[in-house]
PDB file of N, CA and C in Angstrom:
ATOM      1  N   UNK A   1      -1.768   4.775 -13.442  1.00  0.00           N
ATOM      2  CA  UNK A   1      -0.743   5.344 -12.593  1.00  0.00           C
ATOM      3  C   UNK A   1       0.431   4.380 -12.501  1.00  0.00           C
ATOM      4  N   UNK A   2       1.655   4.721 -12.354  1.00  0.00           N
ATOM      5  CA  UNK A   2       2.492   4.326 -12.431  1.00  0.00           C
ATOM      6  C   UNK A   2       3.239   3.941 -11.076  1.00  0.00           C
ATOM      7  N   UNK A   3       2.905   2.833 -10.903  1.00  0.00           N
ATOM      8  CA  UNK A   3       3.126   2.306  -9.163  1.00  0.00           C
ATOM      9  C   UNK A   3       4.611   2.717  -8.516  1.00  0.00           C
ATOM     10  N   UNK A   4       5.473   2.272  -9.684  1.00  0.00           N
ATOM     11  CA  UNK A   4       6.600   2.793  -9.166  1.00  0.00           C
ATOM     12  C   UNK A   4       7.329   4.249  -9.552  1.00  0.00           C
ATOM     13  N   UNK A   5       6.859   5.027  -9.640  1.00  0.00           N
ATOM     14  CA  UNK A   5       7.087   6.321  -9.381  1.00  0.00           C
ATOM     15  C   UNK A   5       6.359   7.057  -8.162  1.00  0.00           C
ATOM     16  N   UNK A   6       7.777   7.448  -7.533  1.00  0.00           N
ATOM     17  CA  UNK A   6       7.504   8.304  -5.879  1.00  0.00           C
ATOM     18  C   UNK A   6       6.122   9.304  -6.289  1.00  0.00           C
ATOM     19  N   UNK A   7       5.466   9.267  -4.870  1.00  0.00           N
ATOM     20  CA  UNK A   7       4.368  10.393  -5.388  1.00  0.00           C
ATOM     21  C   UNK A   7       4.598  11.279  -4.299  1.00  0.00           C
ATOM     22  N   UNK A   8       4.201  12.340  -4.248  1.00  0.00           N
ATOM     23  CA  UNK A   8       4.019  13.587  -3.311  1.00  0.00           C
ATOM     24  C   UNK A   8       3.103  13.219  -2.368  1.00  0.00           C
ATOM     25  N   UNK A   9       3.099  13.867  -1.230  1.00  0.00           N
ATOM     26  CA  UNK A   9       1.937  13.699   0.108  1.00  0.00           C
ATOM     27  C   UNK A   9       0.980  14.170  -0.388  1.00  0.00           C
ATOM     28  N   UNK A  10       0.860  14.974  -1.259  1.00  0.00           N
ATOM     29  CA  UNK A  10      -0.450  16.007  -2.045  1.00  0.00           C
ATOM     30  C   UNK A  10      -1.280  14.874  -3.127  1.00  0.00           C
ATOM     31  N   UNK A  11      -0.450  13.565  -4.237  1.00  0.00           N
ATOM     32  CA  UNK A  11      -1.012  12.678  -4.832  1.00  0.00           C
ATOM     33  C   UNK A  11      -1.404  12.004  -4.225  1.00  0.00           C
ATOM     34  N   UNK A  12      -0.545  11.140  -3.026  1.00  0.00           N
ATOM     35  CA  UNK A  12      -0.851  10.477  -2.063  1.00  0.00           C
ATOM     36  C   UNK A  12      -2.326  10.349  -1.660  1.00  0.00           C
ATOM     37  N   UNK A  13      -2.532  12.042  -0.817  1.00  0.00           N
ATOM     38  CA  UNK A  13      -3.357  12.072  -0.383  1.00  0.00           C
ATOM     39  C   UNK A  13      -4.724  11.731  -1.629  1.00  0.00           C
ATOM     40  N   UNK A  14      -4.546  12.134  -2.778  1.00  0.00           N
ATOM     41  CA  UNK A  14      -5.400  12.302  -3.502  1.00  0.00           C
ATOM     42  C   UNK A  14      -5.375  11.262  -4.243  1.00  0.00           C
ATOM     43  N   UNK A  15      -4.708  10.249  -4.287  1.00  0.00           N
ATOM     44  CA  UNK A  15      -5.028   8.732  -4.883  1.00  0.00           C
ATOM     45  C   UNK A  15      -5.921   7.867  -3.713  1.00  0.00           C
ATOM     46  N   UNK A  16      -5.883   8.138  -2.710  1.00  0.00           N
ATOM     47  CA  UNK A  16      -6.690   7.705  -1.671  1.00  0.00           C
ATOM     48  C   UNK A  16      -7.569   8.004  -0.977  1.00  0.00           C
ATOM     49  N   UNK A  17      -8.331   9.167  -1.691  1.00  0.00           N
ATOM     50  CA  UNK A  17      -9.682  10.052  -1.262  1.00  0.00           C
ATOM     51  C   UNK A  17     -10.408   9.082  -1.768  1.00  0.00           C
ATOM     52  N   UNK A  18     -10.377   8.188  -3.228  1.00  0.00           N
ATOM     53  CA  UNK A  18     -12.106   7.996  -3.664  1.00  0.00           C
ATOM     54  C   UNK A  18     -11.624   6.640  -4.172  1.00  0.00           C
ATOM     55  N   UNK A  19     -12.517   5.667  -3.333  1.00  0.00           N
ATOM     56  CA  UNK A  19     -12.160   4.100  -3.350  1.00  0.00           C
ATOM     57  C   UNK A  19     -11.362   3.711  -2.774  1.00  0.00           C
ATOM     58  N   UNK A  20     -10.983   2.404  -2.599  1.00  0.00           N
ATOM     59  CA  UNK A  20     -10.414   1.682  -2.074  1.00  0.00           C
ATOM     60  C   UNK A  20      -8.888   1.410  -3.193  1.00  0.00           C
ATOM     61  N   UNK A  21      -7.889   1.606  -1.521  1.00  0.00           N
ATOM     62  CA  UNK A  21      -6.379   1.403  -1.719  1.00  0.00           C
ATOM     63  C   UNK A  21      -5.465   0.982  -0.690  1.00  0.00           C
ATOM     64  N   UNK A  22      -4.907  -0.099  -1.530  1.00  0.00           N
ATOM     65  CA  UNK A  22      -3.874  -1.020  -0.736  1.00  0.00           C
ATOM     66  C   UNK A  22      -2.674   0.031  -1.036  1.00  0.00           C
ATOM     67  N   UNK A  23      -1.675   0.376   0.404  1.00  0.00           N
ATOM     68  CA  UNK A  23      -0.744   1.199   0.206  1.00  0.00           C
ATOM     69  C   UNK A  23       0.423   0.217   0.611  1.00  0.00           C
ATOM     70  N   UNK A  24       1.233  -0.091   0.134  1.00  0.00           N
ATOM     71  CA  UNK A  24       2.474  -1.101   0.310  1.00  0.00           C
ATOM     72  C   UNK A  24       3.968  -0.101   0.631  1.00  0.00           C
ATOM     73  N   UNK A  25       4.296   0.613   2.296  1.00  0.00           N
ATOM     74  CA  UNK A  25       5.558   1.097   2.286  1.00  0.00           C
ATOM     75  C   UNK A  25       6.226   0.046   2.115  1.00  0.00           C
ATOM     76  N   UNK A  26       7.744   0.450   1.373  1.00  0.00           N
ATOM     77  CA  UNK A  26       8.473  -0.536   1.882  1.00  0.00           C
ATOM     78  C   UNK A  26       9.945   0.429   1.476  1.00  0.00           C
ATOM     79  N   UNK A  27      10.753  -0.292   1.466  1.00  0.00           N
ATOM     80  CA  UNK A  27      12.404  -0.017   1.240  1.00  0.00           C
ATOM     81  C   UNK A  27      13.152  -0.997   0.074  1.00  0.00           C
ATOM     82  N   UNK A  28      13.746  -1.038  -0.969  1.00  0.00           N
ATOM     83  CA  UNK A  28      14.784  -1.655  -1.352  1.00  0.00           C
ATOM     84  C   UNK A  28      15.789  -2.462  -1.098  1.00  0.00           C
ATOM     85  N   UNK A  29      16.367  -1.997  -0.012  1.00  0.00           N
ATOM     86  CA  UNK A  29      17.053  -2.543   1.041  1.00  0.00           C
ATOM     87  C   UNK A  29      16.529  -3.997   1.709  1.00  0.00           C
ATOM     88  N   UNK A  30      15.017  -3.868   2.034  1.00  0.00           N
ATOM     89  CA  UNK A  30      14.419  -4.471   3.322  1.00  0.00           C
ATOM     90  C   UNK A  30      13.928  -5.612   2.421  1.00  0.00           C
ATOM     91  N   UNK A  31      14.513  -6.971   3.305  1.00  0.00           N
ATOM     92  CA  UNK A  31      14.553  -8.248   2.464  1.00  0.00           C
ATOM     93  C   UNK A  31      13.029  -8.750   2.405  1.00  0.00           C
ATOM     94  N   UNK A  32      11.807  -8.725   3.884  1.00  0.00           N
ATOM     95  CA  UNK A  32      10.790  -9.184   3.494  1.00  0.00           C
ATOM     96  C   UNK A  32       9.911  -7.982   2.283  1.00  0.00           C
ATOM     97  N   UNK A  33      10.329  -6.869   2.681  1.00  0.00           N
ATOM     98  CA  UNK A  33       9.798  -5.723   1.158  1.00  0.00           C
ATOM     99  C   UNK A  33      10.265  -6.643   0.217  1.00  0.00           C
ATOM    100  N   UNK A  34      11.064  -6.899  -0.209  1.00  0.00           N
ATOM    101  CA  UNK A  34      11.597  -7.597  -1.407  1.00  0.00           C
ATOM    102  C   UNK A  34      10.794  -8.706  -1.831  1.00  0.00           C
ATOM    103  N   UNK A  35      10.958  -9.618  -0.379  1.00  0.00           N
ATOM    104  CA  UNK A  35       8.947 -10.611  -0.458  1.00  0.00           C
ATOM    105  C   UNK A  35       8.521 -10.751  -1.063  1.00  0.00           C
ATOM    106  N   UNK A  36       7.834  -9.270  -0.520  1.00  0.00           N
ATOM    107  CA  UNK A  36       5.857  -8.996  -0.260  1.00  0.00           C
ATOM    108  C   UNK A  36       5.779  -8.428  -1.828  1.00  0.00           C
ATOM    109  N   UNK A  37       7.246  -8.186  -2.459  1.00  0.00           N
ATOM    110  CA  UNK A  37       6.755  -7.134  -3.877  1.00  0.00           C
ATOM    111  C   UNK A  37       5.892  -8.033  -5.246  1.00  0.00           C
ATOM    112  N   UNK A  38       6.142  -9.213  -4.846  1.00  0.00           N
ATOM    113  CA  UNK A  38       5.585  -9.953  -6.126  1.00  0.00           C
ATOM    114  C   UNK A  38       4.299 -10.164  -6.077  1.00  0.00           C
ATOM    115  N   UNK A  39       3.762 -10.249  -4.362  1.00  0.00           N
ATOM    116  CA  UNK A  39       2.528 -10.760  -4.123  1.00  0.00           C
ATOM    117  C   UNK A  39       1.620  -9.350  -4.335  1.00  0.00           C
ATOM    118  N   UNK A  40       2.280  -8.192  -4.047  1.00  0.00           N
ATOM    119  CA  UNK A  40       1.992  -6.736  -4.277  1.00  0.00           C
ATOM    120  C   UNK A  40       1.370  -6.538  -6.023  1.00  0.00           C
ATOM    121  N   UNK A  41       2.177  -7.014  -6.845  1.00  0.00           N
ATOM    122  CA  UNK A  41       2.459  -6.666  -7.926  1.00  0.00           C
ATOM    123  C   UNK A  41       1.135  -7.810  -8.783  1.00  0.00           C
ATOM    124  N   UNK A  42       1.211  -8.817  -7.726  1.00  0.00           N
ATOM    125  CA  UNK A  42      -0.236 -10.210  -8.557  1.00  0.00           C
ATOM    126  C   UNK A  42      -1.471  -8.923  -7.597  1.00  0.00           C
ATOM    127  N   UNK A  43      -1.816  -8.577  -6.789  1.00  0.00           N
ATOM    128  CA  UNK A  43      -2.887  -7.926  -6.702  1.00  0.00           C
ATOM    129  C   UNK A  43      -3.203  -6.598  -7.239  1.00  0.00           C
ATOM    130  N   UNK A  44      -2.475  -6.309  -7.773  1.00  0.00           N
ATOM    131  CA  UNK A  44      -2.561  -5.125  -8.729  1.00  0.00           C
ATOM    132  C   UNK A  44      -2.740  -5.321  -9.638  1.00  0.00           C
ATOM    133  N   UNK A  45      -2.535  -6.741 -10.393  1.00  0.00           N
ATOM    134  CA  UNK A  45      -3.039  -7.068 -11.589  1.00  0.00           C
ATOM    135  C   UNK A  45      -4.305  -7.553 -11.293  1.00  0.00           C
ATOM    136  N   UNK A  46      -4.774  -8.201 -10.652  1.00  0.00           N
ATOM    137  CA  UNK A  46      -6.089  -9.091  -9.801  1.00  0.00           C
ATOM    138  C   UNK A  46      -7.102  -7.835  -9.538  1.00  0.00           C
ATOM    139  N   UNK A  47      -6.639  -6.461  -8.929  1.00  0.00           N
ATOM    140  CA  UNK A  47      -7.964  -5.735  -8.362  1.00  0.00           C
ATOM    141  C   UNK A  47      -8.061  -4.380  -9.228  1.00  0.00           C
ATOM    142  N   UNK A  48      -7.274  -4.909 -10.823  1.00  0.00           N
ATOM    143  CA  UNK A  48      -7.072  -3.787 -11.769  1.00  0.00           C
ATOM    144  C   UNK A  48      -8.344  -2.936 -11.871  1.00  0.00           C
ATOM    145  N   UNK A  49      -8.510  -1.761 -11.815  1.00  0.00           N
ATOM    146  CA  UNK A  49      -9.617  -1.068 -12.057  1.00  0.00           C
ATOM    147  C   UNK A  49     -10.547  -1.400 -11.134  1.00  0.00           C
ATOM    148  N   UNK A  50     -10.384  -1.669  -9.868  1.00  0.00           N
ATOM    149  CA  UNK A  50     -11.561  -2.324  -8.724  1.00  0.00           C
ATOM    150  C   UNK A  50     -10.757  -1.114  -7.405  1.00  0.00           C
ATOM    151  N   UNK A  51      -9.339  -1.413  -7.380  1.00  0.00           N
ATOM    152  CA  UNK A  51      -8.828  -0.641  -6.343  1.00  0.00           C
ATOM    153  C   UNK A  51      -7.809  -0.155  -6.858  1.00  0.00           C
ATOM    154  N   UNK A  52      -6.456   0.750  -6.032  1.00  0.00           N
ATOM    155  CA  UNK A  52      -5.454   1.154  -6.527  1.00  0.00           C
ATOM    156  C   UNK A  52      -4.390   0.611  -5.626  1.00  0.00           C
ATOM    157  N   UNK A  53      -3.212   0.126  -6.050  1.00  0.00           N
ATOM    158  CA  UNK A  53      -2.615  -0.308  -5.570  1.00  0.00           C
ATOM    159  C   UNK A  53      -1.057   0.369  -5.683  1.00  0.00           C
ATOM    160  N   UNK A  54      -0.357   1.093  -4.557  1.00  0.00           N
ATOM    161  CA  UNK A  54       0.868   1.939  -4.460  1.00  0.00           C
ATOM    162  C   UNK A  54       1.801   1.274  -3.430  1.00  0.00           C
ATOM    163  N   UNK A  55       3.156   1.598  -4.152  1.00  0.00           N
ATOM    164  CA  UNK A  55       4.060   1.096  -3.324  1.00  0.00           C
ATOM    165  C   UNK A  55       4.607   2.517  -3.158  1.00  0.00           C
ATOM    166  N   UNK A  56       5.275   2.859  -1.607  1.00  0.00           N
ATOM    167  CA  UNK A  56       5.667   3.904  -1.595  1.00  0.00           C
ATOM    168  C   UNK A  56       7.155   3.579  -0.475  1.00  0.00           C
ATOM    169  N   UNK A  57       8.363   3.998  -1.218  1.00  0.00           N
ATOM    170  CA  UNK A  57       9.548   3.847  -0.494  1.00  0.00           C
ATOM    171  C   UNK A  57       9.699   4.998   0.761  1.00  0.00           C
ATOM    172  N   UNK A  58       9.709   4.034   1.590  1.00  0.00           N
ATOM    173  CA  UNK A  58       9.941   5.374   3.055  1.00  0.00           C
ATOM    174  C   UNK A  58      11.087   6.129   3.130  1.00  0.00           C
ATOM    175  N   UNK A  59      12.315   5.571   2.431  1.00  0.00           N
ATOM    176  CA  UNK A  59      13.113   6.303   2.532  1.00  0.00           C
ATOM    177  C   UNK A  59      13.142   7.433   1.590  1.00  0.00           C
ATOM    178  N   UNK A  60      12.341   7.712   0.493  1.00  0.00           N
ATOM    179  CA  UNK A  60      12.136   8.787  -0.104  1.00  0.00           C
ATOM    180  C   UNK A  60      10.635   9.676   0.070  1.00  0.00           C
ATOM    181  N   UNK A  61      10.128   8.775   1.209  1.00  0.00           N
ATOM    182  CA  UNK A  61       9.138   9.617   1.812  1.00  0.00           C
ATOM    183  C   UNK A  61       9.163   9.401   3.077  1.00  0.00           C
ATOM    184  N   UNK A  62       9.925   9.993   3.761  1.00  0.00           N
ATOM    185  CA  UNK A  62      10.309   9.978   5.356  1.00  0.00           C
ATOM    186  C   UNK A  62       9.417  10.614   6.093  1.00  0.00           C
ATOM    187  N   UNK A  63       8.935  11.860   5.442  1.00  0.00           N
ATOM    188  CA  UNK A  63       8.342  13.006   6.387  1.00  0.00           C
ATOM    189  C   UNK A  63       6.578  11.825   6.598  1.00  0.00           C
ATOM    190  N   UNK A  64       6.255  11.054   5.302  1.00  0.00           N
ATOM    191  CA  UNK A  64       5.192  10.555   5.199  1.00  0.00           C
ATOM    192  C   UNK A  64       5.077   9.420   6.171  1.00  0.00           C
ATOM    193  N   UNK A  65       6.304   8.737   6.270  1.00  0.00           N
ATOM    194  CA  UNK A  65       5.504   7.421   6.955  1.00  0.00           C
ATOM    195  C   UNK A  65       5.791   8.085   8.190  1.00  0.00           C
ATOM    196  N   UNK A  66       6.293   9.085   8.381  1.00  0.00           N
ATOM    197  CA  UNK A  66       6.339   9.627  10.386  1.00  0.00           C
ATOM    198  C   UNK A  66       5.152   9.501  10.513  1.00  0.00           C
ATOM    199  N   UNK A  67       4.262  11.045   9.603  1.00  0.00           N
ATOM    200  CA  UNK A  67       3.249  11.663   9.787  1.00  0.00           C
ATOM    201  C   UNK A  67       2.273   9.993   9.953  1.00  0.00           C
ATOM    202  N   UNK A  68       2.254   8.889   9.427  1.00  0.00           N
ATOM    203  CA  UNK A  68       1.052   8.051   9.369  1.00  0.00           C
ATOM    204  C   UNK A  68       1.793   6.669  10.132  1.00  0.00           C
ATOM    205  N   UNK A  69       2.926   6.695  11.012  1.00  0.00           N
ATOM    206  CA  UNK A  69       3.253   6.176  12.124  1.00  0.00           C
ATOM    207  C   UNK A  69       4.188   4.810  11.590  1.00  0.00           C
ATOM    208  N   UNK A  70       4.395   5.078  10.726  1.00  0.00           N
ATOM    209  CA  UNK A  70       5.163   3.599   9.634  1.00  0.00           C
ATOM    210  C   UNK A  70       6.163   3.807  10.738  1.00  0.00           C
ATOM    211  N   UNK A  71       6.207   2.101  11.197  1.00  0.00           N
ATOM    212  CA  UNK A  71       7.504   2.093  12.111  1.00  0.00           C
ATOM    213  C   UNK A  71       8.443   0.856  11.869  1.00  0.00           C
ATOM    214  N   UNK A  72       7.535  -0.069  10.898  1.00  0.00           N
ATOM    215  CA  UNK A  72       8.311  -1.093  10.149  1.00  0.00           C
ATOM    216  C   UNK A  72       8.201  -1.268   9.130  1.00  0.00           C
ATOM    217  N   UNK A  73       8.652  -2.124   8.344  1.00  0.00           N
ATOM    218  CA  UNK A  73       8.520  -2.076   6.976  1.00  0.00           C
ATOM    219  C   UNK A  73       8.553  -3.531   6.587  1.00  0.00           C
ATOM    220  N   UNK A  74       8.247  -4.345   5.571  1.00  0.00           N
ATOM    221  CA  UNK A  74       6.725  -3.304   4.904  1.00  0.00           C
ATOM    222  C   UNK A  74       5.448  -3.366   5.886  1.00  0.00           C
ATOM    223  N   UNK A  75       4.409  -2.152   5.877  1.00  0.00           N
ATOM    224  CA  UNK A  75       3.463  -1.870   5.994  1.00  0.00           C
ATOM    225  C   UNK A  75       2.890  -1.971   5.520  1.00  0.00           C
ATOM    226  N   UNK A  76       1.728  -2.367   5.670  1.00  0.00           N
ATOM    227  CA  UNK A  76       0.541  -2.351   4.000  1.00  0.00           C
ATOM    228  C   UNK A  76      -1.033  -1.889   5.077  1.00  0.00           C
ATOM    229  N   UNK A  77      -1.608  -0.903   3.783  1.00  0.00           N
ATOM    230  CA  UNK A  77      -2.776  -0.254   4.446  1.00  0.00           C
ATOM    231  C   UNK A  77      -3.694   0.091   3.708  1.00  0.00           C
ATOM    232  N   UNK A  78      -4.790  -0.729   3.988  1.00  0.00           N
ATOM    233  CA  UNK A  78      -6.094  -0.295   3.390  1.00  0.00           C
ATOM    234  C   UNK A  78      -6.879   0.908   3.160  1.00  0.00           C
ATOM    235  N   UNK A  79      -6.806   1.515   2.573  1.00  0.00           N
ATOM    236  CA  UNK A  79      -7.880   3.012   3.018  1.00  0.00           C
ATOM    237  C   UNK A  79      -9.125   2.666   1.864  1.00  0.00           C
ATOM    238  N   UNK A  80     -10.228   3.148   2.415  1.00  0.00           N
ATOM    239  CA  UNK A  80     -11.316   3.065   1.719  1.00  0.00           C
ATOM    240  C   UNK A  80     -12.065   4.651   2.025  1.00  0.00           C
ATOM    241  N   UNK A  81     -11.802   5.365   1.051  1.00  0.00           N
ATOM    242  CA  UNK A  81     -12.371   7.043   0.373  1.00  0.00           C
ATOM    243  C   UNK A  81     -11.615   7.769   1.847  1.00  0.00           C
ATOM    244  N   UNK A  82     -10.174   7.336   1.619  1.00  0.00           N
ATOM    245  CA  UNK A  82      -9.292   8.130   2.146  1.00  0.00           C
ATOM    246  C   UNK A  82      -8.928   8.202   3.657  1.00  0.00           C
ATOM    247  N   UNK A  83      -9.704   7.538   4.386  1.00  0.00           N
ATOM    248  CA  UNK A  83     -10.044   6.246   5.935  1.00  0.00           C
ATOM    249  C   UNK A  83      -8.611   4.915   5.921  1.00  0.00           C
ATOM    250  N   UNK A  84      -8.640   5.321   6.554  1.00  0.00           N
ATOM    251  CA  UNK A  84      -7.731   4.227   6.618  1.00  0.00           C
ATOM    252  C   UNK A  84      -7.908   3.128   7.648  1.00  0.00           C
ATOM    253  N   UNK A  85      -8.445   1.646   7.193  1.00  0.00           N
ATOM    254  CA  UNK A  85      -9.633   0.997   7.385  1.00  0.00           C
ATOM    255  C   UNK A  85      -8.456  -0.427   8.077  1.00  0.00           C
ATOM    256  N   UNK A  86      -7.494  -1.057   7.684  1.00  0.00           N
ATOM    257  CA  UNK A  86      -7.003  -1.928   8.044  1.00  0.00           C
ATOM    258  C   UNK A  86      -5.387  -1.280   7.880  1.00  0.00           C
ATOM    259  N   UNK A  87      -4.504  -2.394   8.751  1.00  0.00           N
ATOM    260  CA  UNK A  87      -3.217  -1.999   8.306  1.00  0.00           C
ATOM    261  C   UNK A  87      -2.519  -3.240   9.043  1.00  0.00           C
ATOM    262  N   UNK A  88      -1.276  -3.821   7.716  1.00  0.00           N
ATOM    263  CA  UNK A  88      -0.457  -4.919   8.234  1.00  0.00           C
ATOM    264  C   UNK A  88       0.620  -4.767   8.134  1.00  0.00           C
ATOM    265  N   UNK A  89       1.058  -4.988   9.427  1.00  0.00           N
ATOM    266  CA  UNK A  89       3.018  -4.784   9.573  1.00  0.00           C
ATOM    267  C   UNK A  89       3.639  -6.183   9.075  1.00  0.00           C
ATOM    268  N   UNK A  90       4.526  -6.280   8.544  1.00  0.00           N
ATOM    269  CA  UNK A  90       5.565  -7.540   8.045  1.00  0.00           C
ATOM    270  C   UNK A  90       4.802  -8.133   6.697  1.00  0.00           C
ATOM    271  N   UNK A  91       5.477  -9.164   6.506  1.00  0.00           N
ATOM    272  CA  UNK A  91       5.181  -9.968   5.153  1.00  0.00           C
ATOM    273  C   UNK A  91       4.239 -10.667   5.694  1.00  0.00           C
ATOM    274  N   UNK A  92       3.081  -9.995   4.145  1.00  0.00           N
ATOM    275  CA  UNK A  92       1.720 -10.729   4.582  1.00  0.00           C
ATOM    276  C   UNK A  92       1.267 -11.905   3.275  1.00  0.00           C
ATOM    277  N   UNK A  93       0.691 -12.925   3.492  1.00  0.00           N
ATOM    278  CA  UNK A  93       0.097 -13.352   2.186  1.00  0.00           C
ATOM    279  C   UNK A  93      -0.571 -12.621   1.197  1.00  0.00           C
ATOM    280  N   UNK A  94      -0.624 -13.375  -0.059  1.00  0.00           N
ATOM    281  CA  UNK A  94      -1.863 -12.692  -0.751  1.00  0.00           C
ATOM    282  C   UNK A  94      -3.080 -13.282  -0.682  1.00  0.00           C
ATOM    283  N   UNK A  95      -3.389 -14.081   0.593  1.00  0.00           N
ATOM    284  CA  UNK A  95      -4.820 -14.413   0.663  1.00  0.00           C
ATOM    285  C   UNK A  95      -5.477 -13.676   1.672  1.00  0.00           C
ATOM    286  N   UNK A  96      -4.666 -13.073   2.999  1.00  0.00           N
ATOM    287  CA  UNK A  96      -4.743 -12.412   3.642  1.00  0.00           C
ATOM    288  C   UNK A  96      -4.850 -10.490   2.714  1.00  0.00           C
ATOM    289  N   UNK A  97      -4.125 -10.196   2.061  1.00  0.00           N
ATOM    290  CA  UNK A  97      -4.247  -8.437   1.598  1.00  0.00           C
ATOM    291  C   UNK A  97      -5.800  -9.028   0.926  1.00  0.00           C
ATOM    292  N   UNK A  98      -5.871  -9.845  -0.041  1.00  0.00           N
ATOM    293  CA  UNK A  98      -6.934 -10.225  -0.955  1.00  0.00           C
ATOM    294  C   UNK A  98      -8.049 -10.062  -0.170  1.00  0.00           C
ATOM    295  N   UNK A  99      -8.271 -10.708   0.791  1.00  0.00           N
ATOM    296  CA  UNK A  99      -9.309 -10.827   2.149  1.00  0.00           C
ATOM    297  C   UNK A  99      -9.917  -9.276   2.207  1.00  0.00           C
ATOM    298  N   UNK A 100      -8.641  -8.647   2.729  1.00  0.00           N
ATOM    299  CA  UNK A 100      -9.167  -7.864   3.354  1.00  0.00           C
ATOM    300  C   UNK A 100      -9.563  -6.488   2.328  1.00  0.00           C
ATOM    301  N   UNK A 101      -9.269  -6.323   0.765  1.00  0.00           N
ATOM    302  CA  UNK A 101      -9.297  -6.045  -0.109  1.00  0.00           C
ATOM    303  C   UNK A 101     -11.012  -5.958  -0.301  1.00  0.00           C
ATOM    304  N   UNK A 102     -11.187  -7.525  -0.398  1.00  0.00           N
ATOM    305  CA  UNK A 102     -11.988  -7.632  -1.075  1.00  0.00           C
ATOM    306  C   UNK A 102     -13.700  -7.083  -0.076  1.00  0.00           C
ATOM    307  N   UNK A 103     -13.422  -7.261   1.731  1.00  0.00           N
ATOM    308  CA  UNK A 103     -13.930  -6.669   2.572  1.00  0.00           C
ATOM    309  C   UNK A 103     -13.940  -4.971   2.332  1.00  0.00           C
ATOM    310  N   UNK A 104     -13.046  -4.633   2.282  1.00  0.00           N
ATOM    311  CA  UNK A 104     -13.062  -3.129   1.568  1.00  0.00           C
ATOM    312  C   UNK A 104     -13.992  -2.497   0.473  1.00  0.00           C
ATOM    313  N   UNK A 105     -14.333  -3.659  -0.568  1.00  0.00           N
ATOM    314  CA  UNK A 105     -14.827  -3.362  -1.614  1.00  0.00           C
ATOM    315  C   UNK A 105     -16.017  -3.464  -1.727  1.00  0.00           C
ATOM    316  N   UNK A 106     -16.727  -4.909  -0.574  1.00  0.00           N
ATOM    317  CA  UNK A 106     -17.863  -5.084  -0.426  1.00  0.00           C
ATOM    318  C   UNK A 106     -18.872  -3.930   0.559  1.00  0.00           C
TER     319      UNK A 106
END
């Protein structure tokens, strides 16, 4: 899957029914998004084929981060078989997403 292409609330939903997924909102604009994208981009190579890892821009999915309460950015959120199990507001490490990743998986 192709991380950076927008997905629908309908893929969305359905990339995050079965296993574990780190969901990364963020914005273009938003300087710690800008951050968090590299440390985003090393755990997606790190939990290749273990989890899925999506970045999803709020401003081209507005109706989405209402509906799931995104009120800052970036957000990042664990779901495990479509649960949504942890969730971190602002720029987080990658020893911290990794952590809690890897709690997800176990």
């Amino acid at each position: 899957m192709d991380r950076n292409k927008p997905l629908s609330r309908q893929q969305f939903k359905k990339t995050i029914q079965i296993g574990v997924s780190l969901v990364d909102f963020n914005a273009p604009w938003c300087a710690p998004c800008i951050a968090q994208k590299p440390i985003v981009d090393q755990l997606a190579k790190l939990y290749a084929g273990k989890a899925s890892v999506i970045e999803i821009n709020v401003d081209g999915n507005q109706q989405s981060a209402m509906e799931l309460g995104i009120t800052s950015i970036p957000t990042l959120i664990i779901y495990k078989n479509g649960a949504e199990i942890e969730r971190f507001i602002g720029l987080q490490k990658a020893e911290v997403l990794s952590e809690a990743i890897d709690k997800a998986l176990a």
